[in-house]
Protein backbone atom coordinates (compact mmCIF):
# COMPACT_ATOMS: atom_id res chain seq x y z
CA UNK A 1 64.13 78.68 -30.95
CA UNK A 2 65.96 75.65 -30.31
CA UNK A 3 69.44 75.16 -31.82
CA UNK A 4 70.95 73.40 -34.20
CA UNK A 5 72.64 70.27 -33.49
CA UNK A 6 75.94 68.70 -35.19
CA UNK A 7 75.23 64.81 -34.91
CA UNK A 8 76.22 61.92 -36.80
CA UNK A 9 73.49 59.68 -38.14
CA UNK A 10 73.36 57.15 -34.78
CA UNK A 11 73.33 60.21 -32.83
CA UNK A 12 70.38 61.80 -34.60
CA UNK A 13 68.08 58.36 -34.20
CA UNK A 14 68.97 58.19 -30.76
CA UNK A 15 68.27 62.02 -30.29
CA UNK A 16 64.63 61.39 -32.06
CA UNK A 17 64.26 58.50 -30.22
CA UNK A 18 64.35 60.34 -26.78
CA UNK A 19 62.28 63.17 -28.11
CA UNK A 20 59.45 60.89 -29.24
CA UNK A 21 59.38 58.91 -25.64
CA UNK A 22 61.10 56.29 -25.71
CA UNK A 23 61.51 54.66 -22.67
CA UNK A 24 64.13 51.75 -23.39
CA UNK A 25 67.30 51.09 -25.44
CA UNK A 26 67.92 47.22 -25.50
CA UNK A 27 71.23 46.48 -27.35
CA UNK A 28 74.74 44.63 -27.58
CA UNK A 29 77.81 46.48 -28.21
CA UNK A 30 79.18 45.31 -32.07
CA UNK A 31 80.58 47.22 -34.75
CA UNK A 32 78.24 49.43 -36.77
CA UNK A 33 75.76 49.84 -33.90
CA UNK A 34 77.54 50.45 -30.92
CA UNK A 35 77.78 54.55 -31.58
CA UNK A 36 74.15 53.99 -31.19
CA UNK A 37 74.18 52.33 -27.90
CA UNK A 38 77.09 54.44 -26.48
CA UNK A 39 75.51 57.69 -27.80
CA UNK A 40 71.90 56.75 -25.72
CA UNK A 41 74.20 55.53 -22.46
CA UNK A 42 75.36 58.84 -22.69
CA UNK A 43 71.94 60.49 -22.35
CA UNK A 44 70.72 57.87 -19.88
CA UNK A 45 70.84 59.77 -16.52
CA UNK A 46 70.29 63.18 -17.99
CA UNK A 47 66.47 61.99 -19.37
CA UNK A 48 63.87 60.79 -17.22
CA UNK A 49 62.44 57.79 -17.31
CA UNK A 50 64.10 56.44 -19.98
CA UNK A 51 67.12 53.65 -19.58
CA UNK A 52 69.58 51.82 -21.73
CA UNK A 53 70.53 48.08 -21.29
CA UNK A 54 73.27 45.94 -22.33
CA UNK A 55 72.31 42.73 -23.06
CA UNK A 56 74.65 39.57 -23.40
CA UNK A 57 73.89 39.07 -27.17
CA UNK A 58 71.71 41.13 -29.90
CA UNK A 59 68.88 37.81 -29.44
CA UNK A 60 68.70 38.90 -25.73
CA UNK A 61 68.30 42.37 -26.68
CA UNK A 62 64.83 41.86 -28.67
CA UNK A 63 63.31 39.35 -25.99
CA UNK A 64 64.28 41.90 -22.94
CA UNK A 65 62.42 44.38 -25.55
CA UNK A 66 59.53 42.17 -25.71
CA UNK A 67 59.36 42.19 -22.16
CA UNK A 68 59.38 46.15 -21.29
CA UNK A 69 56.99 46.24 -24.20
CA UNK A 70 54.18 44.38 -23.08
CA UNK A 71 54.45 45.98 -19.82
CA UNK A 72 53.58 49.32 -21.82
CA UNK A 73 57.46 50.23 -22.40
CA UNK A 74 58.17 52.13 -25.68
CA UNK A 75 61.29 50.20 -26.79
CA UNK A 76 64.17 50.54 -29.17
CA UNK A 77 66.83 47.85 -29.89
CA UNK A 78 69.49 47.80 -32.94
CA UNK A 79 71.44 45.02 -34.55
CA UNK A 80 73.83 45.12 -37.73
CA UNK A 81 74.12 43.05 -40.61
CA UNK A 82 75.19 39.43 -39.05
CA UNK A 83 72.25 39.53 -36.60
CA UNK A 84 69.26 40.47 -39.15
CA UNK A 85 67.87 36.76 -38.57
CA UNK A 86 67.08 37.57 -34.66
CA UNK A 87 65.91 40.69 -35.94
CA UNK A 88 63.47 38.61 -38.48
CA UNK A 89 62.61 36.14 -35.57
CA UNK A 90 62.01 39.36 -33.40
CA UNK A 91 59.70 40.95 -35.26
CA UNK A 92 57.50 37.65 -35.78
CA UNK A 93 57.12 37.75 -32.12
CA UNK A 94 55.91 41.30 -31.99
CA UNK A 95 53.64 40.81 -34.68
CA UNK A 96 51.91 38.07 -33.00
CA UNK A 97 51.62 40.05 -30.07
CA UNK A 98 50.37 43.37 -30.87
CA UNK A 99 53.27 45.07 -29.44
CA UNK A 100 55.05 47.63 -30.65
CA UNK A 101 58.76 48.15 -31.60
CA UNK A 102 61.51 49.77 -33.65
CA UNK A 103 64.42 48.36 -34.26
CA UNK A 104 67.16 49.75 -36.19
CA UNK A 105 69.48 47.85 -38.67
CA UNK A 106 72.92 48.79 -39.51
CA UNK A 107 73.45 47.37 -42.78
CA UNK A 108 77.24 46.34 -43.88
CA UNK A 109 79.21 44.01 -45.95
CA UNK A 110 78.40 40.10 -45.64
CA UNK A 111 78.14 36.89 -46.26
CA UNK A 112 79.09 35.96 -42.41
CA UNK A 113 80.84 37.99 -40.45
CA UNK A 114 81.79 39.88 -43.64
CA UNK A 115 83.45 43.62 -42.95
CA UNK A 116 82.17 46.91 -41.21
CA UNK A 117 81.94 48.75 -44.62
CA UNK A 118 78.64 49.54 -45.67
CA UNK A 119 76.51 47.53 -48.06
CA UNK A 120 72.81 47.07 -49.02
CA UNK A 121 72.85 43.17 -49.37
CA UNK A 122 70.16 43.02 -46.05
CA UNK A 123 67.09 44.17 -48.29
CA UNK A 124 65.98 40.85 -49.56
CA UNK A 125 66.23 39.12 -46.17
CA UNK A 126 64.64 41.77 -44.23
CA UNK A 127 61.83 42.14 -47.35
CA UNK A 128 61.16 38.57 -47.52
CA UNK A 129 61.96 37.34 -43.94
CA UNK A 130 59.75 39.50 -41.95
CA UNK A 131 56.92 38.00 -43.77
CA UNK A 132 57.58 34.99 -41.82
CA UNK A 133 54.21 33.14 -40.56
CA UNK A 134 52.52 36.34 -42.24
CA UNK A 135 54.12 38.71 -40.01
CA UNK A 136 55.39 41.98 -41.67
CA UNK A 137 57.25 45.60 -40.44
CA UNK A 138 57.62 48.17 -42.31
CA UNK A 139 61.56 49.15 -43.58
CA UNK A 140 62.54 52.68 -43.68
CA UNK A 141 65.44 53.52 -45.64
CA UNK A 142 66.52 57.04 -44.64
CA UNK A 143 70.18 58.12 -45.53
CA UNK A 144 70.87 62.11 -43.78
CA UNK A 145 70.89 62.51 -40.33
CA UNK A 146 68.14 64.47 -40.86
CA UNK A 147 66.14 62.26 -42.79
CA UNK A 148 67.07 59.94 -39.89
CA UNK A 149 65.58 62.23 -37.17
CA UNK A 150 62.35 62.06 -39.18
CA UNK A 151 62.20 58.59 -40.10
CA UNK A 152 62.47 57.44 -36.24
CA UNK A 153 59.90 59.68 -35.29
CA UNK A 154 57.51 58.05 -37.74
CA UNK A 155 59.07 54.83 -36.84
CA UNK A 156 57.36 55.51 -33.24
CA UNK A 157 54.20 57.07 -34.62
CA UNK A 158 53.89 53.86 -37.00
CA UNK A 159 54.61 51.29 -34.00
CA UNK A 160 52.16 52.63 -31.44
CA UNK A 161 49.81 53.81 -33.62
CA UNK A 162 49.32 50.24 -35.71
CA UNK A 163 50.59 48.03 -32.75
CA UNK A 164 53.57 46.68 -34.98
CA UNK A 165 57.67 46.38 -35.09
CA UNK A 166 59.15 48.92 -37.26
CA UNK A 167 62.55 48.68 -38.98
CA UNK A 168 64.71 51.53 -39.98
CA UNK A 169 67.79 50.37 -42.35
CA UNK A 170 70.65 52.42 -42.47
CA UNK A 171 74.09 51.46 -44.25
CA UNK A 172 77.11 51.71 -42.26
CA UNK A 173 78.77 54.72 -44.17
CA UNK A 174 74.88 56.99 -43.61
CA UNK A 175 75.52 56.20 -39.76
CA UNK A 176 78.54 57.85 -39.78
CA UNK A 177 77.65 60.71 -41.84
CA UNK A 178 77.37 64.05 -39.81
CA UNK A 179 75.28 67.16 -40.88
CA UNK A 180 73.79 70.03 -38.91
CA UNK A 181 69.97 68.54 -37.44
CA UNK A 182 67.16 71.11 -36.95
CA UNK A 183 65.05 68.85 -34.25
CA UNK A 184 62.75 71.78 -34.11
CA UNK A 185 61.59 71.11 -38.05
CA UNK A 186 60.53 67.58 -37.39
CA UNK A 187 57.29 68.53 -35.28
CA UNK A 188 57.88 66.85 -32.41
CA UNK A 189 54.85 65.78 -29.95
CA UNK A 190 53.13 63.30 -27.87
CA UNK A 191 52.74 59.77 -29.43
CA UNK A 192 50.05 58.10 -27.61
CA UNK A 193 50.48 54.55 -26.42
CA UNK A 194 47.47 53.02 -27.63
CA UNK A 195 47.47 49.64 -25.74
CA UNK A 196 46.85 48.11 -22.55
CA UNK A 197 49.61 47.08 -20.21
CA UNK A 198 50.52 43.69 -18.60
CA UNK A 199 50.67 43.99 -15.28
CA UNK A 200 51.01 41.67 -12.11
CA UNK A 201 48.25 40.16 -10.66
CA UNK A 202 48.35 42.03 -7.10
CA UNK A 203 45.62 44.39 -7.44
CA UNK A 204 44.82 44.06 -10.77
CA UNK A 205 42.62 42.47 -13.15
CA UNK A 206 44.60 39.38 -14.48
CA UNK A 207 45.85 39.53 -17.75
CA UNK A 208 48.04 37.52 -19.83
CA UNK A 209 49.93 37.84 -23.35
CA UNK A 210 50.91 35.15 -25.71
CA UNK A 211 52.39 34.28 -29.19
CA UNK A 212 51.07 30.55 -28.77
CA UNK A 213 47.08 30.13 -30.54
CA UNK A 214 46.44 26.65 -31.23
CA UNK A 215 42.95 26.89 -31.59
CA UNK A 216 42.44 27.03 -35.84
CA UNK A 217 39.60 29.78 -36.18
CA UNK A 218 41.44 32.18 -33.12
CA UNK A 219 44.96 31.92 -34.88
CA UNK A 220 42.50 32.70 -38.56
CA UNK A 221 41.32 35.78 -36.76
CA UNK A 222 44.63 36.71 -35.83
CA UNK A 223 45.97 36.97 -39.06
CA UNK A 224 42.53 38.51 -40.46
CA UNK A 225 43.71 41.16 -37.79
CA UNK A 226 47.57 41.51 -39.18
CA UNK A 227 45.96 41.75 -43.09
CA UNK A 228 43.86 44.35 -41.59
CA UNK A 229 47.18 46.23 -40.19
CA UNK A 230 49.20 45.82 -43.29
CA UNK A 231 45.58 47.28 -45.40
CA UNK A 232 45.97 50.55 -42.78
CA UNK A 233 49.37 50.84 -43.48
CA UNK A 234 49.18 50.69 -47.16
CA UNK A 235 47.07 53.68 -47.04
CA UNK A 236 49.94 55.39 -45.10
CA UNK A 237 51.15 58.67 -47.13
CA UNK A 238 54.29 56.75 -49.47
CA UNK A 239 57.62 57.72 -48.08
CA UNK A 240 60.18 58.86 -50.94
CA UNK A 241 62.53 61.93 -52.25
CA UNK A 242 62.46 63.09 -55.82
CA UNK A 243 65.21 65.71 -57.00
CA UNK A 244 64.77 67.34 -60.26
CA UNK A 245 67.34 68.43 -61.99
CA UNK A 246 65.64 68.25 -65.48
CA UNK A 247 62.68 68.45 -67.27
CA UNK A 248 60.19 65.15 -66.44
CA UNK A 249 61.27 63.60 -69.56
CA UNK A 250 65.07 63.33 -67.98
CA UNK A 251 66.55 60.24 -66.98
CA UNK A 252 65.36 59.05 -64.22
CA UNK A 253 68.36 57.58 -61.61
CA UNK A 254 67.02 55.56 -58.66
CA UNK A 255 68.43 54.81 -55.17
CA UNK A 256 68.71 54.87 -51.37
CA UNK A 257 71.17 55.27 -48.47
CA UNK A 258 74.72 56.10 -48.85
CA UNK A 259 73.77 55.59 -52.75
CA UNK A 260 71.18 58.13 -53.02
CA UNK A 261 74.03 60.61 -51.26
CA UNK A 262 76.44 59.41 -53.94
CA UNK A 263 74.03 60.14 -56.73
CA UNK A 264 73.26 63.34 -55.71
CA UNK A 265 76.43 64.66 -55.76
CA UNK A 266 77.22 63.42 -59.29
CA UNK A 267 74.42 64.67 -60.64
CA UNK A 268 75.09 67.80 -59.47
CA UNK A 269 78.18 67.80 -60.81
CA UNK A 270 76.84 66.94 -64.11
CA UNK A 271 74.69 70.01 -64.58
CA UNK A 272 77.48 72.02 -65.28
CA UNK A 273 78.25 70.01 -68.27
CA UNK A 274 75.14 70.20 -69.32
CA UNK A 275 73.38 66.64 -68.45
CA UNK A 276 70.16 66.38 -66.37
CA UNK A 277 68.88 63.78 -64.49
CA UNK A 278 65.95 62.88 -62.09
CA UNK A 279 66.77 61.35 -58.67
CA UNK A 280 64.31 59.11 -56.91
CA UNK A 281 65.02 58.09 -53.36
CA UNK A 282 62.32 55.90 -51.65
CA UNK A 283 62.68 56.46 -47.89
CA UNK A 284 61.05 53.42 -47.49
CA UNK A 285 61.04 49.58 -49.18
CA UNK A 286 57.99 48.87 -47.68
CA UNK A 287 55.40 49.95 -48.33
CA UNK A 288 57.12 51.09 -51.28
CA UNK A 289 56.02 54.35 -53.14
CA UNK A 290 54.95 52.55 -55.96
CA UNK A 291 52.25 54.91 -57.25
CA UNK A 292 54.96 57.95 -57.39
CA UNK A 293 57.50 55.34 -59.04
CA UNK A 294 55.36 54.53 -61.84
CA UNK A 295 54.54 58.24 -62.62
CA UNK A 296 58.38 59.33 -62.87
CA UNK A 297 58.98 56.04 -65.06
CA UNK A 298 56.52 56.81 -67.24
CA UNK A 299 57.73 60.42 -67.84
CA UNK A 300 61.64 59.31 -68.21
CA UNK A 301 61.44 56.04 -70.49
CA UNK A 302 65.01 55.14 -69.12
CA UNK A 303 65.91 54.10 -65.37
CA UNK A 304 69.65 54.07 -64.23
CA UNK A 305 69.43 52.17 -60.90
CA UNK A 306 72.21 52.06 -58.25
CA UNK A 307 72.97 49.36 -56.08
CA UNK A 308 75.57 48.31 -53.45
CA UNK A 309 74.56 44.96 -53.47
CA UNK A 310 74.58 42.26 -55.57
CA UNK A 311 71.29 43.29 -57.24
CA UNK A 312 69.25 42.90 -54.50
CA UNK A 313 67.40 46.26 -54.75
CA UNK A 314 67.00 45.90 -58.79
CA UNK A 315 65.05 42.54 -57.54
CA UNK A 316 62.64 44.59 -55.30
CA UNK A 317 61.78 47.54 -58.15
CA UNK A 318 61.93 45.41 -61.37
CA UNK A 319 58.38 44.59 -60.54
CA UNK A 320 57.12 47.93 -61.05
CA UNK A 321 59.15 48.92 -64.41
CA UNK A 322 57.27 48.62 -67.39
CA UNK A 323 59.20 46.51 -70.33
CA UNK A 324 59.31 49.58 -72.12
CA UNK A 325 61.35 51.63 -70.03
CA UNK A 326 65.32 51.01 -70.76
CA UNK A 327 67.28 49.92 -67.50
CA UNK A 328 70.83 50.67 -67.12
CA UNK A 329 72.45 49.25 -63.52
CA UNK A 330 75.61 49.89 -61.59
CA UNK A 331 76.67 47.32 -58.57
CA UNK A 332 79.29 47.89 -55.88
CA UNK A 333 80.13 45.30 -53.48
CA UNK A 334 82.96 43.65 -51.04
CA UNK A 335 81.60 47.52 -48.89
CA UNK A 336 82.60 49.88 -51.59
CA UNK A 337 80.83 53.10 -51.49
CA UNK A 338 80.19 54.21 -55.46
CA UNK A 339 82.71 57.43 -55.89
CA UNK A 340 81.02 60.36 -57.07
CA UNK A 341 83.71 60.00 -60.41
CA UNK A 342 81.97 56.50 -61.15
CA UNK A 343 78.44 57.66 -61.20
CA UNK A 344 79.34 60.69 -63.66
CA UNK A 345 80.86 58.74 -65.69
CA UNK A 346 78.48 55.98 -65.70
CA UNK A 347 75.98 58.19 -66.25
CA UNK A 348 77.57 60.34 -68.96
CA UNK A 349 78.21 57.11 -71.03
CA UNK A 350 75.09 55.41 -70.82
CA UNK A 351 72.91 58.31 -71.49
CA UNK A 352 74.98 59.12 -74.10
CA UNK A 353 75.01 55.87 -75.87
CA UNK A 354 70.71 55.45 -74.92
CA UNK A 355 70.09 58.93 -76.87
């Protein structure tokens, strides 16, 4: 049996990305992602046939990608928070193209160049933004290193399998956490490349790829065929945590990434004084697990949500809460991770004062 491994979360995606055949790294060396690219460097000449490239700037990065892509590469890049509109523009392309990618997105503190320390003020943008000209990628929003081993192995199983870019957001303080990552639990095997490559012209049939449709009823039946992709997808098993701690009728305290971490912790710490709550992580923002959502709602009556933005994530859930359920919020931002302390007693005082 294969052993245990003690990785940081960069290190596990980059380990999962190997394992589920990837074949190239495209990526620019800037604070929260360059663990990432340094960590897959590091791998390069003990792996066959895979390779890591520097590129002059993160837009580089995701055009080199497109590249290696359409000539039947299976392609990885990763940006952080300032570069998320390349990232937007990226996946646009892709999505036009039928090509496959996953691109990881180290969230952290903004506007502008901002700080390093983690935040969750990207999930708008990336929500909204990669709907441009009716593209769309799924977001994953895992926060262990485990869950991050997992969650890039479906990335790659999502992109070749539907022929679409694939984000996975992490916050800056989840890609430095480290745990202990059993690879052998995540079921690695083959992903199959489902598409044909471009290839020269020498001896080959020619072929071509573009973005560019201006006849009207071709581009129509292009985006009949993304509807079509995002219709598949939706039927995609929903991607979420839930962590009882309490009968279904306990409050119910929602959140992902570093958050989610955060919560847990408190939570455990308030069962010894006697307070139970109901944690639900969604491990992805899109497609969200609305169905399971709803159900734990309607069982709790009150939501606590937590939120290191400026209520970005409250915006993407509020849809789905009925107006009788009773919503309590708690916001960090300027990169502060909430302390363990804050969520107990947040929670301690508002479900005391809701009773």
């Amino acid at each position: 049996m294969e052993k245990k491994r003690l990785l940081k979360g960069t290190e596990s995606i980059g380990e999962s990305a190997i394992r589920s055949g990837c074949t190239a790294f495209y990526g620019y060396p800037v604070p929260t992602q360059s663990d990432l690219l340094e960590f897959l460097a590091g791998r390069e000449t003990e792996t066959p046939g895979f390779s890591v490239y520097q590129s002059e700037d993160p837009q580089s990065a995701f055009f080199m990608a497109y590249g290696a892509a359409a000539a039947g590469g299976r392609v990885m890049t990763a940006v952080n928070s300032i570069d998320v509109p390349d990232c937007i523009r990226a996946v646009s392309y892709f999505s036009a193209a039928d090509l496959p990618l996953v691109c990881v997105v180290i969230s952290q503190n903004g506007p502008g160049t901002g700080n390093i320390y983690p935040a969750q003020s990207d999930t708008l943008s990336l929500l909204g933004g990669t709907r441009l000209g009716d593209g769309f990628a799924p977001i994953l929003t895992p926060a262990t290193p485990s869950d991050m081993a997992a969650a890039t192995y479906r990335a790659f199983q999502l992109a070749e399998g539907h022929q679409m870019p694939v984000i996975i957001l992490v916050d800056a303080a989840c890609a430095q956490l480290v745990e202990t990552v059993d690879f052998s639990t995540v079921g690695y095997r083959e992903i199959p490349a489902r598409r044909t490559p471009i290839r020269g012209k020498r001896g080959n049939p020619k072929t071509s790829l573009t973005t560019l449709e201006l006849d009207i009823e071709k581009m129509a039946d292009r985006k009949a065929r993304l509807e079509a992709k995002k219709a598949a997808l939706l039927e995609e098993t929903p991607l979420f945590k839930m962590d009882d701690a309490g009968d279904d009728d306990a409050p119910l305290l929602v959140a992902f990434g570093i958050a989610a971490v955060q919560a847990r912790r408190a939570m455990d710490a308030l069962k010894g004084e006697g307070i139970a709550c109901r944690l639900f992580e969604p491990l992805a923002l899109f497609p969200f697990p609305e169905a399971a959502f709803r159900e734990a709602l309607e069982k709790a009556g009150r939501l606590f949500i937590l939120d290191m933005s400026d209520g970005q994530f409250d915006a993407v859930i509020e849809k789905y809460i009925p107006e009788s359920v009773s919503v309590f919020n708690f916001y960090t931002t300027g990169g502060a991770v909430p302390r363990v302390e804050q969520i107990q007693s947040w929670l301690q005082q508002e479900i005391a004062s809701s009773h």
